[in-house]
Protein backbone atom coordinates (compact mmCIF):
# COMPACT_ATOMS: atom_id res chain seq x y z
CA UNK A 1 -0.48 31.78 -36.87
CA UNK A 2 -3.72 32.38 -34.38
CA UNK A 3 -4.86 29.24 -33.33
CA UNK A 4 -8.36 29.29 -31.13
CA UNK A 5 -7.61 27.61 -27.38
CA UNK A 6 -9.54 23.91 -27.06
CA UNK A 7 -11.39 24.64 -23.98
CA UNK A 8 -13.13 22.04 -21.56
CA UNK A 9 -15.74 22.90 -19.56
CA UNK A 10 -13.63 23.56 -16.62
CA UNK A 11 -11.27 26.73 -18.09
CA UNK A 12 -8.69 24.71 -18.89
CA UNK A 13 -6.87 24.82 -22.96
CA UNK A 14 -5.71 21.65 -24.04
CA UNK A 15 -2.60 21.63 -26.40
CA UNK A 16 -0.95 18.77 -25.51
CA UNK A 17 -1.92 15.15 -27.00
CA UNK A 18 -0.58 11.48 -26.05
CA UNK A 19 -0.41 9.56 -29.36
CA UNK A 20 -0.24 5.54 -29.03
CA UNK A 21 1.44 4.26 -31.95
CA UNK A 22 1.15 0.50 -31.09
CA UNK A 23 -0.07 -1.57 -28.34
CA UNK A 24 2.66 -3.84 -28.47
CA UNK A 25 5.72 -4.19 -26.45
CA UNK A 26 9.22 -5.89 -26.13
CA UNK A 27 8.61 -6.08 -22.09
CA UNK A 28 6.27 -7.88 -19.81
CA UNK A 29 5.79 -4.98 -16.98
CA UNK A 30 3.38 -6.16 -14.59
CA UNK A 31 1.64 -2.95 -13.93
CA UNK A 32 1.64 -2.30 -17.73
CA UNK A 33 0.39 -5.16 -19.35
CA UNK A 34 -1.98 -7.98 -18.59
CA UNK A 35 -1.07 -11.34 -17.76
CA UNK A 36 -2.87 -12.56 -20.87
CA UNK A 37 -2.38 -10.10 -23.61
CA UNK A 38 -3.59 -10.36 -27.64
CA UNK A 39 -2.56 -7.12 -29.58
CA UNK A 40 -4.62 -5.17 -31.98
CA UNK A 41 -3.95 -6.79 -35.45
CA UNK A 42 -2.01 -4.05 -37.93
CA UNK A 43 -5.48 -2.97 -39.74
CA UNK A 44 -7.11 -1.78 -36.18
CA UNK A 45 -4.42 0.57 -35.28
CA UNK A 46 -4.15 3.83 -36.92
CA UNK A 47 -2.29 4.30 -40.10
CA UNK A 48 0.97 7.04 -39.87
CA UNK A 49 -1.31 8.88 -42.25
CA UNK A 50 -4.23 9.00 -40.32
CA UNK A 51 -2.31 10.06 -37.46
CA UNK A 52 -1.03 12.66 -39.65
CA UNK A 53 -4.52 13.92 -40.53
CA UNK A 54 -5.63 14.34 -37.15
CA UNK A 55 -2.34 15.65 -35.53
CA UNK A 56 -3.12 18.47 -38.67
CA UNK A 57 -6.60 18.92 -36.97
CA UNK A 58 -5.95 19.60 -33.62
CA UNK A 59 -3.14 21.85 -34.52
CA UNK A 60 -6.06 23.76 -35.99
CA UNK A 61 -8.02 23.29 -32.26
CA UNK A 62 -4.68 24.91 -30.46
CA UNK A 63 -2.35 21.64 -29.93
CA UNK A 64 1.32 22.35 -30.45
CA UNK A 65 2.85 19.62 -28.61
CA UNK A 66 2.52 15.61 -29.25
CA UNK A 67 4.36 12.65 -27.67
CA UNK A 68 4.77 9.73 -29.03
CA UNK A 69 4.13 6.38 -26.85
CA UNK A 70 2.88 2.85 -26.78
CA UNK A 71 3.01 -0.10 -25.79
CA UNK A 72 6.58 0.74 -27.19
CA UNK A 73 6.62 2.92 -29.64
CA UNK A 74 10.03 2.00 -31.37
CA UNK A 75 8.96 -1.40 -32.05
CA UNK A 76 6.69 -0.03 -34.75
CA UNK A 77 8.86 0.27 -38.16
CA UNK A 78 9.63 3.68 -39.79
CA UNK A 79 8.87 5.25 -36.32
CA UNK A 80 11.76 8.09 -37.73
CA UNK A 81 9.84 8.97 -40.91
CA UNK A 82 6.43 9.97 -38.66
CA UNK A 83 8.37 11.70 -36.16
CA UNK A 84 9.78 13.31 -39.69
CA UNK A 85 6.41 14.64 -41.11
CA UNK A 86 5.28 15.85 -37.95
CA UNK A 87 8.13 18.25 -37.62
CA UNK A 88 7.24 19.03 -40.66
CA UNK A 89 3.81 20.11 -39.45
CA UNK A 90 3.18 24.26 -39.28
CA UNK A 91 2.36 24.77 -35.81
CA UNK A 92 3.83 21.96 -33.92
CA UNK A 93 6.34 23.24 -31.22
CA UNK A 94 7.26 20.27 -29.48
CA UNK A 95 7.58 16.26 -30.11
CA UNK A 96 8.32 13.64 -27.69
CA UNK A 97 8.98 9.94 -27.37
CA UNK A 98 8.21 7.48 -24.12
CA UNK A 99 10.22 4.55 -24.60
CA UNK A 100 11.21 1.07 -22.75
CA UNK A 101 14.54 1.85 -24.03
CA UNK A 102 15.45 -1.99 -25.47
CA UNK A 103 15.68 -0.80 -28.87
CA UNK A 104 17.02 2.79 -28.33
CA UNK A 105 20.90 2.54 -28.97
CA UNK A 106 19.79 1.48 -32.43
CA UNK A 107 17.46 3.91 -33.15
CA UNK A 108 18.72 7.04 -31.21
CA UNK A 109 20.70 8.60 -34.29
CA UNK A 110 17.93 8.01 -36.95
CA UNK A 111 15.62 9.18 -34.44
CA UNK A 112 17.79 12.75 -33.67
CA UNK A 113 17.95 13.30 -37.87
CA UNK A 114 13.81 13.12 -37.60
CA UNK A 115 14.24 15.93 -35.63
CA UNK A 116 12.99 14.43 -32.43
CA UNK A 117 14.92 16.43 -29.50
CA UNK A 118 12.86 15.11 -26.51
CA UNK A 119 12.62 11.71 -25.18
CA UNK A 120 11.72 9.63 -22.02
CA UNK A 121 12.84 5.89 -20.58
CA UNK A 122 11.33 3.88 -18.21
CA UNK A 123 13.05 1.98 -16.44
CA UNK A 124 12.19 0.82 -12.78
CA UNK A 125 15.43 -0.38 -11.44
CA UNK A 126 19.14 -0.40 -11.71
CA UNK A 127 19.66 -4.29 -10.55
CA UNK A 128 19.81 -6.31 -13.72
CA UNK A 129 18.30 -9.68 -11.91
CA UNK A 130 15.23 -7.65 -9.96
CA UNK A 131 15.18 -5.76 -13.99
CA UNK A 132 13.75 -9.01 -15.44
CA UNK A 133 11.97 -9.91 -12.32
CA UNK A 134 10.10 -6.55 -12.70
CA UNK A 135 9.95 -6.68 -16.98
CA UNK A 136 10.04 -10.48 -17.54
CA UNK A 137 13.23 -10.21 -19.92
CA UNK A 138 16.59 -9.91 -19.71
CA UNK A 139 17.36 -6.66 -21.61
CA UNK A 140 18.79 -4.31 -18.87
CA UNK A 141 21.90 -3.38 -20.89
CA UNK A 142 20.17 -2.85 -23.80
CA UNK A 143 18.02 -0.15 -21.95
CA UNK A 144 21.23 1.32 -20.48
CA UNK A 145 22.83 1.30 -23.57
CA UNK A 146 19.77 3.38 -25.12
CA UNK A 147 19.87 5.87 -22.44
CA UNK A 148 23.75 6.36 -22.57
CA UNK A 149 23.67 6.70 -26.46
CA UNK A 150 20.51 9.29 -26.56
CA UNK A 151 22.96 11.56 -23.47
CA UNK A 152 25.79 11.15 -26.05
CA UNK A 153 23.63 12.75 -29.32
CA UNK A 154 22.75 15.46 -27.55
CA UNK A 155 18.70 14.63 -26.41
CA UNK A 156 17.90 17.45 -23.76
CA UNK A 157 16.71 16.61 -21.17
CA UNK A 158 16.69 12.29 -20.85
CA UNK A 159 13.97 11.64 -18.87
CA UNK A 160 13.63 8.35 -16.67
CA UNK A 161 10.55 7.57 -15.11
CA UNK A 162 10.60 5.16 -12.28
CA UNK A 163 7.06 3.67 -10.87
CA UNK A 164 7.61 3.28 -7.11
CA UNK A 165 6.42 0.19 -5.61
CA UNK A 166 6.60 -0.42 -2.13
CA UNK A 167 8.78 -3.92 -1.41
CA UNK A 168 10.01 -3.97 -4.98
CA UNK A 169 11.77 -0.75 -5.89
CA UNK A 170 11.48 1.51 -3.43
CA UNK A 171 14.86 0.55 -1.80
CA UNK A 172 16.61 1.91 -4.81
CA UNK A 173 15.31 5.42 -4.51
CA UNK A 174 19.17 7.08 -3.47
CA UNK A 175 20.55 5.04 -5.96
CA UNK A 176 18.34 6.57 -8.71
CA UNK A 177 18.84 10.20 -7.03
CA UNK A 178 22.81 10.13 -7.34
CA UNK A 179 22.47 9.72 -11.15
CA UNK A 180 21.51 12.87 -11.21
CA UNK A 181 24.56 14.01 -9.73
CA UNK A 182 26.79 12.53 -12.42
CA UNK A 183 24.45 12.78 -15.81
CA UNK A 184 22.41 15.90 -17.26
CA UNK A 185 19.70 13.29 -16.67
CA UNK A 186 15.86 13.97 -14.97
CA UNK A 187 15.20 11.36 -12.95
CA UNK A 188 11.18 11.10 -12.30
CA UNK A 189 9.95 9.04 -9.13
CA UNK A 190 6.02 8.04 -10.07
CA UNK A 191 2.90 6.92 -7.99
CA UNK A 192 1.73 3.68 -8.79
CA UNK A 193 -1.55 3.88 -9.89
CA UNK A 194 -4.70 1.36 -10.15
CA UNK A 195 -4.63 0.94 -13.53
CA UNK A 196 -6.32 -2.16 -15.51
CA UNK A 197 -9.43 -4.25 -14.21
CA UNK A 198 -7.07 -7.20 -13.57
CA UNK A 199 -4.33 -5.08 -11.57
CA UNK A 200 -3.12 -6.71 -8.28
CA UNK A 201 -2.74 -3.04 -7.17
CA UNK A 202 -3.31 -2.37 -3.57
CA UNK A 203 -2.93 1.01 -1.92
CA UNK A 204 -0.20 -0.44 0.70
CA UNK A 205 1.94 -0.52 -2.35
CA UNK A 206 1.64 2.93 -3.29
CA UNK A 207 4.58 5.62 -2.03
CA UNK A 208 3.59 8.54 -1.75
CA UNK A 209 5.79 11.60 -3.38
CA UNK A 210 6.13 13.13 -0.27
CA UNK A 211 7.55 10.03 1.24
CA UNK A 212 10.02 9.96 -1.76
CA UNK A 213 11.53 13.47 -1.27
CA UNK A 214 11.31 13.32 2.67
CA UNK A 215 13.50 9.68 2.16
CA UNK A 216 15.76 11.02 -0.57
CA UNK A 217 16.43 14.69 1.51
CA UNK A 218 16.84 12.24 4.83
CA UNK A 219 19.59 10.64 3.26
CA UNK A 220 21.13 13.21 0.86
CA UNK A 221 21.97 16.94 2.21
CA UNK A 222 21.04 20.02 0.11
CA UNK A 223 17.76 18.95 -1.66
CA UNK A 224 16.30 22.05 -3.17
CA UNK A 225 12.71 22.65 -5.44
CA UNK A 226 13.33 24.30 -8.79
CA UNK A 227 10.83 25.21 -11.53
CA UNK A 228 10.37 23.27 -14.58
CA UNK A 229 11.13 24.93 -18.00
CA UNK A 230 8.77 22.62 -19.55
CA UNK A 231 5.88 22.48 -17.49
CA UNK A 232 4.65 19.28 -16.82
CA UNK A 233 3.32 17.63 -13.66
CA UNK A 234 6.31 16.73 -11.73
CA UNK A 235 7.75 18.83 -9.06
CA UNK A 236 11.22 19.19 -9.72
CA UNK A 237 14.32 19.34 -7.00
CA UNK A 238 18.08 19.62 -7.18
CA UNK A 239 21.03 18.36 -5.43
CA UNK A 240 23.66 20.80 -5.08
CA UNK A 241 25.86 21.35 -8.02
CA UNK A 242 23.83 18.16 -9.94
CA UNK A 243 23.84 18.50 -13.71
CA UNK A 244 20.66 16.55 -13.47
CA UNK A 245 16.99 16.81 -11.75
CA UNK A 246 14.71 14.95 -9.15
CA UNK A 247 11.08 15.10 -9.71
CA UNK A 248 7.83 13.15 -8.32
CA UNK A 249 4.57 12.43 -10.09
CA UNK A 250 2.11 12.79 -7.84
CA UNK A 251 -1.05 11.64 -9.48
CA UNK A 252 -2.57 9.56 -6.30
CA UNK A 253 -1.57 11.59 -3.33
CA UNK A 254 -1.65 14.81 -4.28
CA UNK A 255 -3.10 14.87 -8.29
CA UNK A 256 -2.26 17.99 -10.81
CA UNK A 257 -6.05 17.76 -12.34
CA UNK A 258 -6.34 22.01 -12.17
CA UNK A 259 -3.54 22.19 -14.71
CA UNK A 260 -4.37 18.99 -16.97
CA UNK A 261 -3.55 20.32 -20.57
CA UNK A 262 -3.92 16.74 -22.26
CA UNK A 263 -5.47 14.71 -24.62
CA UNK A 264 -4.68 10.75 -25.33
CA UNK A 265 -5.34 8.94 -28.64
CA UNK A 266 -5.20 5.03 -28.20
CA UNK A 267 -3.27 2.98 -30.82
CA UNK A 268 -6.72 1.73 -32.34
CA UNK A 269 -7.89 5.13 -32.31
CA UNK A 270 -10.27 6.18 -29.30
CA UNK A 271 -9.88 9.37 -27.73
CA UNK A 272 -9.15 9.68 -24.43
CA UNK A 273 -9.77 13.06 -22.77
CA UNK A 274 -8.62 11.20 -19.46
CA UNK A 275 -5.96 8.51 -18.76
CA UNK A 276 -8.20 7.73 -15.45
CA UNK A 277 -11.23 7.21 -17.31
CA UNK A 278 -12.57 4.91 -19.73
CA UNK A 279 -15.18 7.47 -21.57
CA UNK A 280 -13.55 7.08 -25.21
CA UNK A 281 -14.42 8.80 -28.31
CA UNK A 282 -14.42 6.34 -31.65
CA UNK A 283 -11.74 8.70 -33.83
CA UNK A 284 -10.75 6.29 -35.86
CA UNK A 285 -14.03 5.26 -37.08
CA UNK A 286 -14.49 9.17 -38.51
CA UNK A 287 -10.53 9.02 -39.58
CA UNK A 288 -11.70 5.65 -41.71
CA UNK A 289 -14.99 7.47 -42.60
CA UNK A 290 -13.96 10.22 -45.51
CA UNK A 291 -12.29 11.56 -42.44
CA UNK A 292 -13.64 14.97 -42.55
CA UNK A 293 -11.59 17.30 -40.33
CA UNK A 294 -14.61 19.35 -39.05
CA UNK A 295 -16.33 16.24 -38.48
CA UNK A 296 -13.04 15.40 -36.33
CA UNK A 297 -12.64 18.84 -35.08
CA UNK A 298 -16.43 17.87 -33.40
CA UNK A 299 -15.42 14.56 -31.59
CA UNK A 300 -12.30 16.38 -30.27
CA UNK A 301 -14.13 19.56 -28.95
CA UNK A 302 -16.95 16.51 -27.89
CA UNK A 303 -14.05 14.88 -25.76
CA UNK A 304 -12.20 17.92 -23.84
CA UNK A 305 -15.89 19.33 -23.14
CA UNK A 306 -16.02 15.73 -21.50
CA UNK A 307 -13.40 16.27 -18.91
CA UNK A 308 -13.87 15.85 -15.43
CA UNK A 309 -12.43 18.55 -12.91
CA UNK A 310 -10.67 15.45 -10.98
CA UNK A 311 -9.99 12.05 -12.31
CA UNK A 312 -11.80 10.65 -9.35
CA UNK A 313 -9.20 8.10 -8.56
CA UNK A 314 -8.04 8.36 -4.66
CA UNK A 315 -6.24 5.73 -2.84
CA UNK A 316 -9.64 4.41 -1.09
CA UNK A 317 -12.09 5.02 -4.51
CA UNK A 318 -13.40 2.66 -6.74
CA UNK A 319 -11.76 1.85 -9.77
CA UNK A 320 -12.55 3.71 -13.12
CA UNK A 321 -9.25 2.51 -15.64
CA UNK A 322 -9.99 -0.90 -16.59
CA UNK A 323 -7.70 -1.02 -19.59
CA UNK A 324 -4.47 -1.79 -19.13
CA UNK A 325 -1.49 0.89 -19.81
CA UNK A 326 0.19 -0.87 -22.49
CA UNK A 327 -3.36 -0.45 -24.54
CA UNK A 328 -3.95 3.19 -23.24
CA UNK A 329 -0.49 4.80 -23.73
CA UNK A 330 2.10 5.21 -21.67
């Protein structure tokens, strides 16, 4: 089936969107969430059908790939039966999940009968007591036991995503690189980023992704670059005879902008064409509004045609992200 490319103004095609299926989460991240948090009441975040609706739309635009975040997205009931209907969907090639992992053990086999192949865990440390210093509960089994039972279905790849923050986790770099020598696992190092108006974020706390390799190869012999199969914005290495991979997100020092081929949808429905930047589009008010898909074909093509070329974020620049991750998407 021809589907036209969604264009911005700067050559690139978008056909990848960040759905938000809830704002609320079973963690307390710092960098995530702010220290004084109310969450959107059930009727302000979209409905699975309306998400349905415009996941059909931009299909139509040239999107073929969706992942699934929040907040945390498996703390939102019935998760399985949208993940379900958008397989279901003619056109979609690939569907993803971000999760905190708490609530994944339970969930990973209804989750693999949705047809949901993909997924992603954060999880920012390996020590248990500096885990609910960092998350502000005590759940770091749970989260291991999520990630051990989605390697035992058969999810390919498991993703972990690590946010690197100088004096808290960035001693535990090695630690994280040598699980890739015993799992089929992707381990992915991340910039912290100034995100939310009431961050503490300072740029002394940022390391870099070239600090992260040049530590890791330092310490480990043999670190090699290999190419992605799934794109992406993380450049991927290898230890020698590792089932698993090494990658760094380098959004701050050294940002992937050229290739951005994404779109974010908020759990109350604004459109984000940006993660950087606040400009949102009002979807959900069309959605809730007869929901006309031309008339949501228009915001859409409205949004990507509002891209910037860069995000504008640097480690010296004023801040343009005031809300917080947990209400963007992760």
């Amino acid at each position: 089936m021809f589907r036209p490319a969604l264009q911005d103004g700067h050559n690139r095609s978008v056909s990848y969107v960040r759905i938000s299926v809830t704002d609320r989460c079973n963690l307390r991240c710092s960098y995530c969430s702010a220290p004084t948090f109310s969450p959107h009441s059930r009727a302000q975040i979209l409905s699975y059908e309306e998400i349905l609706r415009l996941v059909k739309v931009l299909v139509g635009l040239g999107v073929d790939k969706v992942r699934l975040t929040g907040g945390e997205p498996l703390v939102r009931r019935h998760l399985d039966s949208l993940i379900a209907r958008l397989n279901d969907i003619d056109g979609i090639n690939d569907i993803s999940l971000t999760t905190n992992g708490v609530l994944l053990e339970k969930l990973a086999a209804p989750l693999w009968a949705a047809g949901l192949r993909r997924v992603n865990v954060s999880l920012d440390t390996l020590n248990p007591l500096r885990f609910k210093k960092i998350t502000g509960r005590d759940y770091f089994d749970r989260v291991l036991g999520g990630i051990k039972a989605a390697l035992a279905i058969g999810f390919t790849p498991v993703k972990i995503n690590i946010v690197v923050m100088r004096g808290v986790n960035d001693d535990e770099l090695l630690a994280f690189a040598e699980l890739t020598r015993k799992y089929p696992i992707h381990v992915r190092f991340i910039e912290y980023m100034p995100i939310g108006s009431s961050s503490v974020w300072n740029p002394a706390d940022m390391v870099s992704g070239d600090q992260i390799i040049e530590q890791i190869s330092t310490e480990i012999a043999g670190l090699e670059p290999v190419v992605s199969e799934f794109g992406g914005p993380a450049r991927l290495y290898r230890l020698p005879g590792a089932p698993g991979k090494i990658g760094v997100i380098t959004a701050m020092s050294n940002h992937f902008c050229d290739s951005c081929n994404r779109i974010r949808v908020t759990a109350d429905g604004h459109l984000r064409a940006c993660l950087l930047s606040d400009k949102e589009f009002p979807l959900r008010e069309v959605l809730r509004a007869g929901g006309d898909p031309e008339k949501i074909a228009e915001m859409v093509r409205l949004a990507v045609a509002s891209k910037s070329a860069e995000h504008g974020l640097a480690c010296n620049s004023e801040r343009k992200c005031a809300r917080v991750m947990s209400t963007i998407g992760g």
